[in-house]
Protein backbone atom coordinates (compact mmCIF):
# COMPACT_ATOMS: atom_id res chain seq x y z
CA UNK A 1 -32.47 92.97 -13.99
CA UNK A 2 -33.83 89.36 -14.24
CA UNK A 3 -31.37 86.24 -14.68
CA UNK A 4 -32.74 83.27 -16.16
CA UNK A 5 -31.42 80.25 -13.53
CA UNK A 6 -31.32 76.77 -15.73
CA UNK A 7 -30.45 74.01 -13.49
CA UNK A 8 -30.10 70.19 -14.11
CA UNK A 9 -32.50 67.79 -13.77
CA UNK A 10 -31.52 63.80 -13.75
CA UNK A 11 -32.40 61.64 -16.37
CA UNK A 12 -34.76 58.97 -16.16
CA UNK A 13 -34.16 55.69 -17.65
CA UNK A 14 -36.28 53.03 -18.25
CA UNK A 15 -35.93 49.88 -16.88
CA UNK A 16 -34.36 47.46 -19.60
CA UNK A 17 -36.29 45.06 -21.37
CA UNK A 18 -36.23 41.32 -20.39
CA UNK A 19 -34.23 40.06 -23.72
CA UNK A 20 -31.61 43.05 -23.00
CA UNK A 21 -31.19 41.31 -19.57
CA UNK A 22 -29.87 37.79 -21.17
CA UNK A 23 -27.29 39.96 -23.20
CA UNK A 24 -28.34 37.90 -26.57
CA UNK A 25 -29.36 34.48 -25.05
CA UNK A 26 -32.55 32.64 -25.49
CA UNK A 27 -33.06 29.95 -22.90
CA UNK A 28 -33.76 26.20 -23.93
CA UNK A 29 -34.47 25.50 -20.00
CA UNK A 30 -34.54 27.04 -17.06
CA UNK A 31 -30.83 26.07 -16.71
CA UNK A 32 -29.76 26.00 -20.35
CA UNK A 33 -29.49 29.02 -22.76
CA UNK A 34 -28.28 29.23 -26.59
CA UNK A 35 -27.15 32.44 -28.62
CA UNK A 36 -29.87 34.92 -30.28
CA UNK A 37 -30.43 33.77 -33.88
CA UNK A 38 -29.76 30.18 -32.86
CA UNK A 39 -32.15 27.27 -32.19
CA UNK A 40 -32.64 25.16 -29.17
CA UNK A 41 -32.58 21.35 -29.65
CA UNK A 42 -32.47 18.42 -27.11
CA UNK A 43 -29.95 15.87 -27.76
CA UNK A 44 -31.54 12.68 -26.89
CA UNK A 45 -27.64 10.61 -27.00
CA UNK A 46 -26.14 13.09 -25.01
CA UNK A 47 -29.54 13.81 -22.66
CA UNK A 48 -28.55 17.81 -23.18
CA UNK A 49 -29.40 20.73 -25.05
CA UNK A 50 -27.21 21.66 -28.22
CA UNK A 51 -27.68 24.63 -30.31
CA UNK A 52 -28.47 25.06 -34.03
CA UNK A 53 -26.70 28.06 -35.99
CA UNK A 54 -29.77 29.17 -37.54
CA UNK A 55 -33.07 30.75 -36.28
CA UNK A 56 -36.44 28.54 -36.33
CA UNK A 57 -34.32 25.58 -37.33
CA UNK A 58 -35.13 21.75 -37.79
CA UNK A 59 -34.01 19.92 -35.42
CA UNK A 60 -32.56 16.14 -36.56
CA UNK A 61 -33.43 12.88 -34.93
CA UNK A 62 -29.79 11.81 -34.98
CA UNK A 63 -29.53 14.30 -32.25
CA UNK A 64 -26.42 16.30 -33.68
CA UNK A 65 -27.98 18.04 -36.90
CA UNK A 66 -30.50 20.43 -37.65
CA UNK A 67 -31.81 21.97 -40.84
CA UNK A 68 -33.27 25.40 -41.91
CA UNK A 69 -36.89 26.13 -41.71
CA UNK A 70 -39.05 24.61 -44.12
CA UNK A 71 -36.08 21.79 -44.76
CA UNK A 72 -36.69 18.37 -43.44
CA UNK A 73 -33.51 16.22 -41.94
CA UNK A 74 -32.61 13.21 -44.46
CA UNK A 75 -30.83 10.80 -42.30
CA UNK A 76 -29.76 8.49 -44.90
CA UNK A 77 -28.19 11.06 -46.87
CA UNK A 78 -27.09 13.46 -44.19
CA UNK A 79 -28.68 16.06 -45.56
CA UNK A 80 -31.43 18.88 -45.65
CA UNK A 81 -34.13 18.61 -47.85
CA UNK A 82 -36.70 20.83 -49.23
CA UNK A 83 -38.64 19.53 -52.40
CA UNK A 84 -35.92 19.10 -54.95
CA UNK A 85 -33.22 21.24 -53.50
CA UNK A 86 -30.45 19.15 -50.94
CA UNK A 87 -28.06 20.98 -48.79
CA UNK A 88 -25.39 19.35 -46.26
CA UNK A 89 -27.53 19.65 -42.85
CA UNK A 90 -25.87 22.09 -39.71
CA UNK A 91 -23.89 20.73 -36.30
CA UNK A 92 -25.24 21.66 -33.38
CA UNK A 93 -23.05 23.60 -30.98
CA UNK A 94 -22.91 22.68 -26.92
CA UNK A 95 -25.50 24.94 -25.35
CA UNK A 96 -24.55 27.19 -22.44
CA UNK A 97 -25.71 26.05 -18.20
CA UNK A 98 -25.97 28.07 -15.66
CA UNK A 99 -23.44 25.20 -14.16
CA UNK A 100 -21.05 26.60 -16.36
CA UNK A 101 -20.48 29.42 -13.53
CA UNK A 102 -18.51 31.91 -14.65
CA UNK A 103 -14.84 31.73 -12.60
CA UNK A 104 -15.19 34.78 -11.02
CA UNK A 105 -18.65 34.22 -9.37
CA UNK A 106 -19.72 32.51 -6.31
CA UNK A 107 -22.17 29.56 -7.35
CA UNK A 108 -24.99 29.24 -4.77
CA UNK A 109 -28.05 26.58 -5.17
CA UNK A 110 -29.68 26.05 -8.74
CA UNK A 111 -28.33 28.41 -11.21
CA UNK A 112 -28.16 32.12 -8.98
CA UNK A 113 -24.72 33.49 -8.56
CA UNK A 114 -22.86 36.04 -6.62
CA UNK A 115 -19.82 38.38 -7.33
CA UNK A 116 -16.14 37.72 -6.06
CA UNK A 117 -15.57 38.19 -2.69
CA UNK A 118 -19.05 38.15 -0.90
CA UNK A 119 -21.17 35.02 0.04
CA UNK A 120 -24.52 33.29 -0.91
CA UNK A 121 -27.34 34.04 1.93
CA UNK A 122 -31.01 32.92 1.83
CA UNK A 123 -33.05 35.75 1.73
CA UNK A 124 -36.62 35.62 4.17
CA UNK A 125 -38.32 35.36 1.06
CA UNK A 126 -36.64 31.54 0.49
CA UNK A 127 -34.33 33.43 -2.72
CA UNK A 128 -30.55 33.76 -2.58
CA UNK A 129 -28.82 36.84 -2.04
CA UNK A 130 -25.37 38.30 -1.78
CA UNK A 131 -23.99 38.77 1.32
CA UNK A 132 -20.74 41.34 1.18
CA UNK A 133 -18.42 39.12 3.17
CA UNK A 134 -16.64 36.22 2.01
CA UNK A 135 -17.20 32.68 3.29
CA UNK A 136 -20.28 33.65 5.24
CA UNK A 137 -22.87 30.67 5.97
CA UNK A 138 -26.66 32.15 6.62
């Protein structure tokens, strides 16, 4: 008799790709990030970033509006314009920091971030790490 032994073999995965890692963000700044599908703009009277609801949008002067692509902004009659056609122009949203830790994590320097319950550590390489101990100082 012969038997025919089948036995498992793991599966490999591929590593995911860098825009699966933001979880739908797209980053404005190294510190700032706004929704997929949205538009970074810099909001000179506030010195931040906002973001647009739309993708590839216009971003106003007056620093709180945007338009779609194509449109220009129409400050005088708060508006969008493209050729004949006038629409009311977009808000901006407030973008996302990395200072806006979320309350579970432990914030270290500049915008890394550890889990609950374990400590920030500088690495030999000069990066942060996570230390599994709380309130550690290395």
């Amino acid at each position: 008799r012969k038997f025919l032994v089948i036995t498992q073999q793991p599966v490999l995965m591929a590593p995911p790709a860098e825009e699966d890692k933001e979880e739908g963000m797209i980053n404005c700044d190294a510190h700032t990030s706004c929704p997929q599908s949205t538009t970074c703009c810099y909001m000179k009277n506030f010195e931040k970033w906002g973001c647009c609801p739309l993708p590839e949008a216009v971003c106003c002067e007056d620093g709180s509006h945007c338009c779609p692509n194509q449109y220009k902004c129409d400050n005088s009659r708060t508006s969008c314009i493209k050729g004949e056609v006038v629409i009311p122009w977009y808000t901006k949203i407030p973008a996302i920091t990395s200072d806006e830790a979320e309350p579970y994590s432990v914030q270290c320097e500049g915008a890394s971030q550890c889990p609950e319950q374990t400590s920030c550590c500088k690495l030999f390489t000069g990066e942060w790490g996570c230390c599994p101990l709380k309130n550690v100082s290395a």
